[in-house]
PDB file of N, CA and C in Angstrom:
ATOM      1  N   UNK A   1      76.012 107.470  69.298  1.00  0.00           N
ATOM      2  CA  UNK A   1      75.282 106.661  70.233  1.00  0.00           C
ATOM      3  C   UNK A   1      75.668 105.188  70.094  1.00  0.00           C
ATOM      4  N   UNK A   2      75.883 104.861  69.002  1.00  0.00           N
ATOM      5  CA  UNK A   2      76.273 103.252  68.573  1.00  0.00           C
ATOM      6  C   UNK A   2      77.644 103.012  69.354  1.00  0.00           C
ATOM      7  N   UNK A   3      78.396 103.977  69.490  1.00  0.00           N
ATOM      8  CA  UNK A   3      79.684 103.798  70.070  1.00  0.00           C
ATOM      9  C   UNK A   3      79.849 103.442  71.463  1.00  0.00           C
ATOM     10  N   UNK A   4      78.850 104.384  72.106  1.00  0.00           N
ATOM     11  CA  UNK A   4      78.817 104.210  73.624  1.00  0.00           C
ATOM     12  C   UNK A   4      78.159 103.128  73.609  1.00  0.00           C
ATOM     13  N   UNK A   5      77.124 102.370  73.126  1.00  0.00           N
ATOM     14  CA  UNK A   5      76.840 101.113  73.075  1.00  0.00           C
ATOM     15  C   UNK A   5      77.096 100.361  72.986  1.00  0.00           C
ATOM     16  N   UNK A   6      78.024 100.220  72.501  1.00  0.00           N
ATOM     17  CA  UNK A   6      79.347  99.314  72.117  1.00  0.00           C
ATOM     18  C   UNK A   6      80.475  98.888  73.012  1.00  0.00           C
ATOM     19  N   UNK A   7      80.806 100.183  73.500  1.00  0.00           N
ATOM     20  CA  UNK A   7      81.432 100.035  74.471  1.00  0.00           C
ATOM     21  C   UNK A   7      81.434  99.375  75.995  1.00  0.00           C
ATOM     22  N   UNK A   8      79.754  99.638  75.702  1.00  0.00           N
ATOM     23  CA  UNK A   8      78.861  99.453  77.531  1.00  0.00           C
ATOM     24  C   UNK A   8      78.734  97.838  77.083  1.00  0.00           C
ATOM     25  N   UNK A   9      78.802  97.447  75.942  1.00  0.00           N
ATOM     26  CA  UNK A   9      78.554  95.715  75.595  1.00  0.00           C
ATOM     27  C   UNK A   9      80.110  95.206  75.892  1.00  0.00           C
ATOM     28  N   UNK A  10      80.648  95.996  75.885  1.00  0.00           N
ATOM     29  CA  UNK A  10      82.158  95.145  76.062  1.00  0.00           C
ATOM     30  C   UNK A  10      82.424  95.225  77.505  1.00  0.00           C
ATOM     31  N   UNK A  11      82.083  96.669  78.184  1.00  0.00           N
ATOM     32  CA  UNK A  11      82.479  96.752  79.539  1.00  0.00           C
ATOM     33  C   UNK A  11      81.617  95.468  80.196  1.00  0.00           C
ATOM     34  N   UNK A  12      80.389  94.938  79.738  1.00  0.00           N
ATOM     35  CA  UNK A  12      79.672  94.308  80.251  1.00  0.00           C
ATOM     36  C   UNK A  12      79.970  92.751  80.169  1.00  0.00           C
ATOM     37  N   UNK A  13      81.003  92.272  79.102  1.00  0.00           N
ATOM     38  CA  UNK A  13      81.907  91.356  78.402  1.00  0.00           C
ATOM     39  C   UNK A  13      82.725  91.337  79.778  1.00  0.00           C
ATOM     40  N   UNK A  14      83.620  92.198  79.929  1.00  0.00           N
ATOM     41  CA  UNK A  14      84.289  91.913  80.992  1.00  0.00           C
ATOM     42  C   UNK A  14      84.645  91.574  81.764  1.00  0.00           C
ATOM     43  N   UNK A  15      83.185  92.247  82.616  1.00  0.00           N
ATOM     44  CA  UNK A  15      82.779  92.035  83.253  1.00  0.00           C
ATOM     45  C   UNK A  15      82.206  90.627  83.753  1.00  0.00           C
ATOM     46  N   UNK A  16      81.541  89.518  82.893  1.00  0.00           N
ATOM     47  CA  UNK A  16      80.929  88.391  83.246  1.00  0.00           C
ATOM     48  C   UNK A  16      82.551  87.632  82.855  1.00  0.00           C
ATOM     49  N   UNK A  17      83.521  87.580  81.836  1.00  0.00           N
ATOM     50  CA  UNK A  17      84.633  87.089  81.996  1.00  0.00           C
ATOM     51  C   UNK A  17      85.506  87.673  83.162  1.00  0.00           C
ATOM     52  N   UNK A  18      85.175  88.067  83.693  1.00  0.00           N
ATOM     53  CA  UNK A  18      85.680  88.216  85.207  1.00  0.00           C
ATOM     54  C   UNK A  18      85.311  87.522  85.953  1.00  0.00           C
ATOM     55  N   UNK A  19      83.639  87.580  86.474  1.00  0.00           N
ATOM     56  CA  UNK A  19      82.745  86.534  86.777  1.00  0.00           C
ATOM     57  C   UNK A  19      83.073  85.032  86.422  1.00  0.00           C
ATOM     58  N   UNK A  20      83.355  84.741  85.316  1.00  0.00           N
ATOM     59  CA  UNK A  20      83.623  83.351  84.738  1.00  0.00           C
ATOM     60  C   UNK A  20      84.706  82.616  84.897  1.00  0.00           C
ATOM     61  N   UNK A  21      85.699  83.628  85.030  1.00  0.00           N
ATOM     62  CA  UNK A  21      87.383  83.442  85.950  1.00  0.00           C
ATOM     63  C   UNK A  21      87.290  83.002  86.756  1.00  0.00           C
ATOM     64  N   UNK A  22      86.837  84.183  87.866  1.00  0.00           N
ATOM     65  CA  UNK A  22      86.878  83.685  88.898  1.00  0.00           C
ATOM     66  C   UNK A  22      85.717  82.231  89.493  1.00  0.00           C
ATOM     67  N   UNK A  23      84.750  82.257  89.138  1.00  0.00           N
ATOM     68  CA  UNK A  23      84.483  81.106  89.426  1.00  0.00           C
ATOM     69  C   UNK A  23      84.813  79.275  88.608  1.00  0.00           C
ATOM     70  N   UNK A  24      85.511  79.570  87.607  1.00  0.00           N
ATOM     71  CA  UNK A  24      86.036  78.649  87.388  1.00  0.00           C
ATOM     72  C   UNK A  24      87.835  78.233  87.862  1.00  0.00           C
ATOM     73  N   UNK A  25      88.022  79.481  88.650  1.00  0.00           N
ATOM     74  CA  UNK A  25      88.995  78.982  89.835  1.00  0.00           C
ATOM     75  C   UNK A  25      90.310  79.442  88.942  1.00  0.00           C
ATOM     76  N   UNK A  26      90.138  80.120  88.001  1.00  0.00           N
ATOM     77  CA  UNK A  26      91.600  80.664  86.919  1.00  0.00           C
ATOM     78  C   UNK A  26      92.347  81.925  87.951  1.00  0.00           C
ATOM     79  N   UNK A  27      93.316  81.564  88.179  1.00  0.00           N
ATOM     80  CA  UNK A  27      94.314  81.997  88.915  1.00  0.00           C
ATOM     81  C   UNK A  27      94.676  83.593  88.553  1.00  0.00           C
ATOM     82  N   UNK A  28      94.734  84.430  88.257  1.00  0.00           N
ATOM     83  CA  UNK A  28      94.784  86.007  88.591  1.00  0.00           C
ATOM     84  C   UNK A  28      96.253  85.979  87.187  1.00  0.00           C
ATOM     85  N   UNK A  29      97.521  85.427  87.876  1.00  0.00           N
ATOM     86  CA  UNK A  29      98.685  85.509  87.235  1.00  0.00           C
ATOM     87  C   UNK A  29      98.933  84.417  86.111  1.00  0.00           C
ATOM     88  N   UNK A  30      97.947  83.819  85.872  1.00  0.00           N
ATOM     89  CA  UNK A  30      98.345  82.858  84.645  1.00  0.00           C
ATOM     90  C   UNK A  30      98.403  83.234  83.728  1.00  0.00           C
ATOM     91  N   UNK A  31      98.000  84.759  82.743  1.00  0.00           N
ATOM     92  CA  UNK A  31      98.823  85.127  82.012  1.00  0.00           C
ATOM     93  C   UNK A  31      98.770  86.631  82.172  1.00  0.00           C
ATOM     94  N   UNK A  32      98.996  87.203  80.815  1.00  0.00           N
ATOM     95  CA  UNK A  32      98.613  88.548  80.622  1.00  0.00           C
ATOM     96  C   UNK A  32      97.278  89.184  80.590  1.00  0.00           C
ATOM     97  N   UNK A  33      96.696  88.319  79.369  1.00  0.00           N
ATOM     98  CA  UNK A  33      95.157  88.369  79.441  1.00  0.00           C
ATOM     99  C   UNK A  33      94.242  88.166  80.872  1.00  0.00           C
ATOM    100  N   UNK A  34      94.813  87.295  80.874  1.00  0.00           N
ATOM    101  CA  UNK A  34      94.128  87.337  82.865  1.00  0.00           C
ATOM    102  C   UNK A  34      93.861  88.525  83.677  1.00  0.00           C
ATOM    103  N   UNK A  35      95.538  88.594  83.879  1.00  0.00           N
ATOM    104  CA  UNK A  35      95.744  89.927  84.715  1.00  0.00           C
ATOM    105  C   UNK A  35      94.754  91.500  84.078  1.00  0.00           C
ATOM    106  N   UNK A  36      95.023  91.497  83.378  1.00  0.00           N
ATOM    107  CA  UNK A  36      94.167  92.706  82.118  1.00  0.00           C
ATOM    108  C   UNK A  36      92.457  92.142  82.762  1.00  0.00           C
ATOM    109  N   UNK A  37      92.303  90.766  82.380  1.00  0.00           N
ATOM    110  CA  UNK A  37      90.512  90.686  82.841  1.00  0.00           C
ATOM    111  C   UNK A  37      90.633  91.075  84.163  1.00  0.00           C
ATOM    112  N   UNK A  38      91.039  90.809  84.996  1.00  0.00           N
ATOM    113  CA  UNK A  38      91.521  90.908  86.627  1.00  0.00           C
ATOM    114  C   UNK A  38      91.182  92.281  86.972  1.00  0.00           C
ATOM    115  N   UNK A  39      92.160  93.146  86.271  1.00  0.00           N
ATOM    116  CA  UNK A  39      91.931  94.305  86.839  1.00  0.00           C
ATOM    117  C   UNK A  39      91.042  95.329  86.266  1.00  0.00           C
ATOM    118  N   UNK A  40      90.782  94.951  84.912  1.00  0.00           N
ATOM    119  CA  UNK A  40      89.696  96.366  84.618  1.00  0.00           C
ATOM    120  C   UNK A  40      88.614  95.379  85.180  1.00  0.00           C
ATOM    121  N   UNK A  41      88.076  94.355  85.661  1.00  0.00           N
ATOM    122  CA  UNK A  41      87.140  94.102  86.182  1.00  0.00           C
ATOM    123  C   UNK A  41      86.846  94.884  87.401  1.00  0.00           C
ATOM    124  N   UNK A  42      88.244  94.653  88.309  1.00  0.00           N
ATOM    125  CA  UNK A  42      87.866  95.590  88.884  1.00  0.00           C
ATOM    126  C   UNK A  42      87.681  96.695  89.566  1.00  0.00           C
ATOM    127  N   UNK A  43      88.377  97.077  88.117  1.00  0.00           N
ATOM    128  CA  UNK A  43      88.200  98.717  87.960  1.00  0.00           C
ATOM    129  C   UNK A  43      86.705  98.929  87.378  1.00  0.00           C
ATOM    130  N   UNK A  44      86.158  98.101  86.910  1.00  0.00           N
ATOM    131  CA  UNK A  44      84.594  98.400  86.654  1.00  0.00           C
ATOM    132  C   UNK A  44      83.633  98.213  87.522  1.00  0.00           C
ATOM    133  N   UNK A  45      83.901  97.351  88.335  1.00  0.00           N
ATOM    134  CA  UNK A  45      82.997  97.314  89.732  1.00  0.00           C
ATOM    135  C   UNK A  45      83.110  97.842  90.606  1.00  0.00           C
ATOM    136  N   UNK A  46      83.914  99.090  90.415  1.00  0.00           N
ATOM    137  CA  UNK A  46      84.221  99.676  91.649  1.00  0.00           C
ATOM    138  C   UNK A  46      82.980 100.669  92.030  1.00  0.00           C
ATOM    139  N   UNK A  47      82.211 101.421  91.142  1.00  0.00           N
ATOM    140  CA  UNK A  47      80.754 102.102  91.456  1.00  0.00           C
ATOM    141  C   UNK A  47      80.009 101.120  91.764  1.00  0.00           C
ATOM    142  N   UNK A  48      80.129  99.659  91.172  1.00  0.00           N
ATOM    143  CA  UNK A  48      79.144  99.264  91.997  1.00  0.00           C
ATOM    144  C   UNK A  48      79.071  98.560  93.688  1.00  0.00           C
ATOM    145  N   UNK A  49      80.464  98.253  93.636  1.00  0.00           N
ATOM    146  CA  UNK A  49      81.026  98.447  95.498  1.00  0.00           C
ATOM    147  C   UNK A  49      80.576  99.584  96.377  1.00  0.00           C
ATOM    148  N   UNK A  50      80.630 100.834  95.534  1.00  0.00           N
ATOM    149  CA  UNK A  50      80.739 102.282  96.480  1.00  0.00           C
ATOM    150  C   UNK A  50      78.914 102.116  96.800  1.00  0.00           C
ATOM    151  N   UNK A  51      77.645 101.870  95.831  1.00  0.00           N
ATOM    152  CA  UNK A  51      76.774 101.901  95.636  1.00  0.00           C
ATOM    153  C   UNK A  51      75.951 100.869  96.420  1.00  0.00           C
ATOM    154  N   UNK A  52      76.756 100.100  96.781  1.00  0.00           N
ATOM    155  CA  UNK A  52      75.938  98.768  97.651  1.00  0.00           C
ATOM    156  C   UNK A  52      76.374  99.273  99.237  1.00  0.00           C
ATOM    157  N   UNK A  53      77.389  99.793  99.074  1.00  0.00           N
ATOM    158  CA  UNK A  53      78.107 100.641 100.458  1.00  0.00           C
ATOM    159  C   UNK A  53      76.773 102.124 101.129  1.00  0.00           C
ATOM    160  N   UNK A  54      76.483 102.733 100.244  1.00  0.00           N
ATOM    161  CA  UNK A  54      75.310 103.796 100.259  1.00  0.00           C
ATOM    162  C   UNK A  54      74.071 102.983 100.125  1.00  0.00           C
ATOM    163  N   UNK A  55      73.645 102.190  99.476  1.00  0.00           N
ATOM    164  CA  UNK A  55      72.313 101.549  99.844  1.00  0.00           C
ATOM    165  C   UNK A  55      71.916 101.307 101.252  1.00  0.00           C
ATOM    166  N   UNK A  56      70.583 101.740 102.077  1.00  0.00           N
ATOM    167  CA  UNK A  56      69.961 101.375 102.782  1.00  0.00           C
ATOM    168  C   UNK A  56      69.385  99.978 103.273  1.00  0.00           C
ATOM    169  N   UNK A  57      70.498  98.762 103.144  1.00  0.00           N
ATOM    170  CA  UNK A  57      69.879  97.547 102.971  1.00  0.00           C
ATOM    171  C   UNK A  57      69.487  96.870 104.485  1.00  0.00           C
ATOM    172  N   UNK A  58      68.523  95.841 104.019  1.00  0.00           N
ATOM    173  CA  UNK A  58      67.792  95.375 105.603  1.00  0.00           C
ATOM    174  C   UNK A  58      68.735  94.675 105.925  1.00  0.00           C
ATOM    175  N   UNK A  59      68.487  93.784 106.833  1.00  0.00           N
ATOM    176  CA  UNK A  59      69.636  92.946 107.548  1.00  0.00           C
ATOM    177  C   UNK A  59      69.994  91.697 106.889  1.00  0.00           C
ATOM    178  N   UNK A  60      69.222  91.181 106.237  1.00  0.00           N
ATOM    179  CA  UNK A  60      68.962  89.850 105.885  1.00  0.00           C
ATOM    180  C   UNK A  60      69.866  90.015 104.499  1.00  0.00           C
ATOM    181  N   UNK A  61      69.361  91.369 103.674  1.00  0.00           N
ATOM    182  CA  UNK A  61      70.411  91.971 101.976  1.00  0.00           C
ATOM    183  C   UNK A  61      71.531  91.935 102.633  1.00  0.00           C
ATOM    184  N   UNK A  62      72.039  92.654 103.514  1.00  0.00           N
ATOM    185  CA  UNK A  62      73.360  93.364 103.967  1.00  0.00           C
ATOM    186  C   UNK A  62      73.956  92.140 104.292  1.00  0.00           C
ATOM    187  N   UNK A  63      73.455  90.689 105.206  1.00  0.00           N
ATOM    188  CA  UNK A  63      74.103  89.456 105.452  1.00  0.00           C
ATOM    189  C   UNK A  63      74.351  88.666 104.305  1.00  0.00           C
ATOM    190  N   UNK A  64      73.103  88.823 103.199  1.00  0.00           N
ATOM    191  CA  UNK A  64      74.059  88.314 101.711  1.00  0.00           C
ATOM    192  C   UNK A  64      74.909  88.816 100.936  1.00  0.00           C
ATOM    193  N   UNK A  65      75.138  90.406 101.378  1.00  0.00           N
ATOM    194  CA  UNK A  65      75.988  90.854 100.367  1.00  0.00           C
ATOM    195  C   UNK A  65      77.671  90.265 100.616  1.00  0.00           C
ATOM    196  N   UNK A  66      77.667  90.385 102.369  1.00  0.00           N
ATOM    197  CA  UNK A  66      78.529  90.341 103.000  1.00  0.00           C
ATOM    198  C   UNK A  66      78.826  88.585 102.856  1.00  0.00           C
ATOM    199  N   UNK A  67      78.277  87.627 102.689  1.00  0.00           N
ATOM    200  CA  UNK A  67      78.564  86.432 102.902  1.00  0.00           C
ATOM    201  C   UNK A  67      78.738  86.485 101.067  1.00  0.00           C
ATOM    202  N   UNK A  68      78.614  87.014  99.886  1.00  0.00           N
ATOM    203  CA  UNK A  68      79.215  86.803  98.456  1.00  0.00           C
ATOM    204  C   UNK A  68      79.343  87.983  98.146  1.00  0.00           C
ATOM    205  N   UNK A  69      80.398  88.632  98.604  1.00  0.00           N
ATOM    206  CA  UNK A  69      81.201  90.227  97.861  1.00  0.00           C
ATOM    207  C   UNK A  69      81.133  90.267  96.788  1.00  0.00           C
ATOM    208  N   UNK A  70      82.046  89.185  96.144  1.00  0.00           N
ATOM    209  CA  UNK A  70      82.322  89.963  95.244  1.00  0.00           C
ATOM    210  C   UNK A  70      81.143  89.640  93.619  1.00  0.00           C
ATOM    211  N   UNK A  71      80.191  88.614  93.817  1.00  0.00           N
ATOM    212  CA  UNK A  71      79.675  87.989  93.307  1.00  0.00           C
ATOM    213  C   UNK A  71      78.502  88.893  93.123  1.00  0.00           C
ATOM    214  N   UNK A  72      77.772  89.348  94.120  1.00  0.00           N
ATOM    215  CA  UNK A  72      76.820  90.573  94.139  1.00  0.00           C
ATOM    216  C   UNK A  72      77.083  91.301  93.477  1.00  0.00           C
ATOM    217  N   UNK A  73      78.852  91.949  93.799  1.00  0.00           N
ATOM    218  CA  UNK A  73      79.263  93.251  93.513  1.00  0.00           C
ATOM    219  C   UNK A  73      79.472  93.117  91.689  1.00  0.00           C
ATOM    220  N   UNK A  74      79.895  92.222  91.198  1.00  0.00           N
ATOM    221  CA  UNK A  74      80.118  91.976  89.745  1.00  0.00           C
ATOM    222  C   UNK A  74      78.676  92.213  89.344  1.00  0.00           C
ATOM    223  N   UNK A  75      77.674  91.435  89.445  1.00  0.00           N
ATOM    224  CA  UNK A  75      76.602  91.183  89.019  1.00  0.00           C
ATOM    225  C   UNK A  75      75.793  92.268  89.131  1.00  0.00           C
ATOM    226  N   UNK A  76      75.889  93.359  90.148  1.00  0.00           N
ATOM    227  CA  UNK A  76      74.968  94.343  90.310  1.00  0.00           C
ATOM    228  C   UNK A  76      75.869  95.640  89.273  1.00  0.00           C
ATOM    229  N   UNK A  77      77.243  95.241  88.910  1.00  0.00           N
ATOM    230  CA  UNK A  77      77.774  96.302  88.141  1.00  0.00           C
ATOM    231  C   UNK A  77      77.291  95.721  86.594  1.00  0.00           C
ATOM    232  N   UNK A  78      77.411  94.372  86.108  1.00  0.00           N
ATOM    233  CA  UNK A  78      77.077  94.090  84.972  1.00  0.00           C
ATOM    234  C   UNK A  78      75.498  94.228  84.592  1.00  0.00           C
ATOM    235  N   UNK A  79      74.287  94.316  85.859  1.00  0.00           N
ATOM    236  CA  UNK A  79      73.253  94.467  85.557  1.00  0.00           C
ATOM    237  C   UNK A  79      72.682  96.448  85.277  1.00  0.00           C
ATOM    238  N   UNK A  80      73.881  97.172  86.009  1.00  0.00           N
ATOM    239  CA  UNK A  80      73.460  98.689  86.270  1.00  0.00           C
ATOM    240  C   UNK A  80      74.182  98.918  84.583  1.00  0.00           C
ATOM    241  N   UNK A  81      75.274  98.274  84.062  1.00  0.00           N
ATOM    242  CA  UNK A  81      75.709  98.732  82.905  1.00  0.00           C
ATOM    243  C   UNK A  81      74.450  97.931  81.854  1.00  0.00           C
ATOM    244  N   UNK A  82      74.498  96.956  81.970  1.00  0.00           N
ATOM    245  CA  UNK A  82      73.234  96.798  80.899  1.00  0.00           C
ATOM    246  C   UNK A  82      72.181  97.640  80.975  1.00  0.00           C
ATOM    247  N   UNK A  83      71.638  98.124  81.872  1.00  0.00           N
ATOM    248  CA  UNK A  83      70.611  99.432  82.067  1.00  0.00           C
ATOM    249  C   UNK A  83      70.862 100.371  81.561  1.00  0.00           C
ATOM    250  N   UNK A  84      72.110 100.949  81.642  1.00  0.00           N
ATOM    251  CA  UNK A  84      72.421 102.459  80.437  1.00  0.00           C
ATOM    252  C   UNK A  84      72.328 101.827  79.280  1.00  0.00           C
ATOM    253  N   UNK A  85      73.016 100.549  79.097  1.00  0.00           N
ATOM    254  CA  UNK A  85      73.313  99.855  77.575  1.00  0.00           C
ATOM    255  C   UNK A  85      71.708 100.383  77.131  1.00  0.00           C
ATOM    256  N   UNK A  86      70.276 100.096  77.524  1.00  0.00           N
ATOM    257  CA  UNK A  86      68.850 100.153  77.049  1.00  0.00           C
ATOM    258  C   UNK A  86      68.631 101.196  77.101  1.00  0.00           C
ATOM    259  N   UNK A  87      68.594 101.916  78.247  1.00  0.00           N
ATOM    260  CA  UNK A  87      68.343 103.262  78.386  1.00  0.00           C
ATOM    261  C   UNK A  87      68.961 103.793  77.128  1.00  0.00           C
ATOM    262  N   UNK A  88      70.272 103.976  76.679  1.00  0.00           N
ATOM    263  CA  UNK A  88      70.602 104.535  74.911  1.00  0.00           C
ATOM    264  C   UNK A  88      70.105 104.054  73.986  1.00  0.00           C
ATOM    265  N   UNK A  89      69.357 103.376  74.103  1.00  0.00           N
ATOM    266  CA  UNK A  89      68.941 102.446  72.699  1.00  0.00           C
ATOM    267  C   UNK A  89      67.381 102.409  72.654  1.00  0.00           C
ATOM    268  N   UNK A  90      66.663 103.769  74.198  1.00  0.00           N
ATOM    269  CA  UNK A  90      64.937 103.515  73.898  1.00  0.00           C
ATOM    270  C   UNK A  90      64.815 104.702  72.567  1.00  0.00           C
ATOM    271  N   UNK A  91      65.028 105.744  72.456  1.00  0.00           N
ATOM    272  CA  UNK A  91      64.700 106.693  71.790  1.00  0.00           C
ATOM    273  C   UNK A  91      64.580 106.154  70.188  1.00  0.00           C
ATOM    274  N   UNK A  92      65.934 105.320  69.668  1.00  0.00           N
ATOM    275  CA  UNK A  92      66.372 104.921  68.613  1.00  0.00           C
ATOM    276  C   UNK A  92      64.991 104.984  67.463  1.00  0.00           C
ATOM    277  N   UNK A  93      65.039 105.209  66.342  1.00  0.00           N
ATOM    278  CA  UNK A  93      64.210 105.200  65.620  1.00  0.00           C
ATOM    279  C   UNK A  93      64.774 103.890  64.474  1.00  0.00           C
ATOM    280  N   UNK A  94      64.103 103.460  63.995  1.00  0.00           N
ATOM    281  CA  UNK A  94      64.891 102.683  62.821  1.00  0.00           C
ATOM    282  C   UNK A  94      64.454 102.726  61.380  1.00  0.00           C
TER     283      UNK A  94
END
C-alpha cells in the first residue's frame, strides 16, 4: 500500500510541475527534463480530459472549462489523484 502511495505522490508531483512550467512560460524543448515533464503530464491528464468530456456540465462550467483547458484539466487530474492518494491511506492503522 505504501508503494502505490508513493507513487500517486509523485504522479501528483508531476503533475503540478507541469502546471508550474507551463505557467511560468518554460518552453516544452528546453531540455530533456522538460520534454519528460511535458509529456507524462500529459499522459496523466488524459482521464481527466476524457472525464470533463462525460460530465454533465451547465453552461456557465462548460464556458470555463473551455475558456482554461488545460488548467482545469491539470488541476482536476491532480485533485482526482490526491483522492485515491487518501482514499489508501483511510483504513491504515498505526
Amino acid at each position: 500500500m505504501a508503494l502505490i502511495r508513493t507513487i500517486l505522490a509523485l504522479i501528483i508531483l508531476v503533475i503540478l510541475f507541469h502546471v508550474g512550467a507551463t505557467f511560468a512560460g518554460v518552453a516544452e524543448s528546453t531540455n530533456n527534463l522538460t520534454k519528460a515533464i511535458y509529456s507524462l503530464g500529459q499522459l496523466l491528464e488524459s482521464p481527466a480530459s476524457a472525464l470533463l468530456n462525460i460530465l454533465p456540465l451547465s453552461a456557465g462550467q462548460r464556458s470555463f472549462v473551455n475558456q482554461n483547458p488545460f488548467y482545469v484539466t491539470a488541476l482536476t487530474a491532480a485533485v482526482g489523484y490526491f483522492i485515491l492518494y487518501l482514499l489508501l491511506g483511510v483504513g491504515r492503522r498505526k
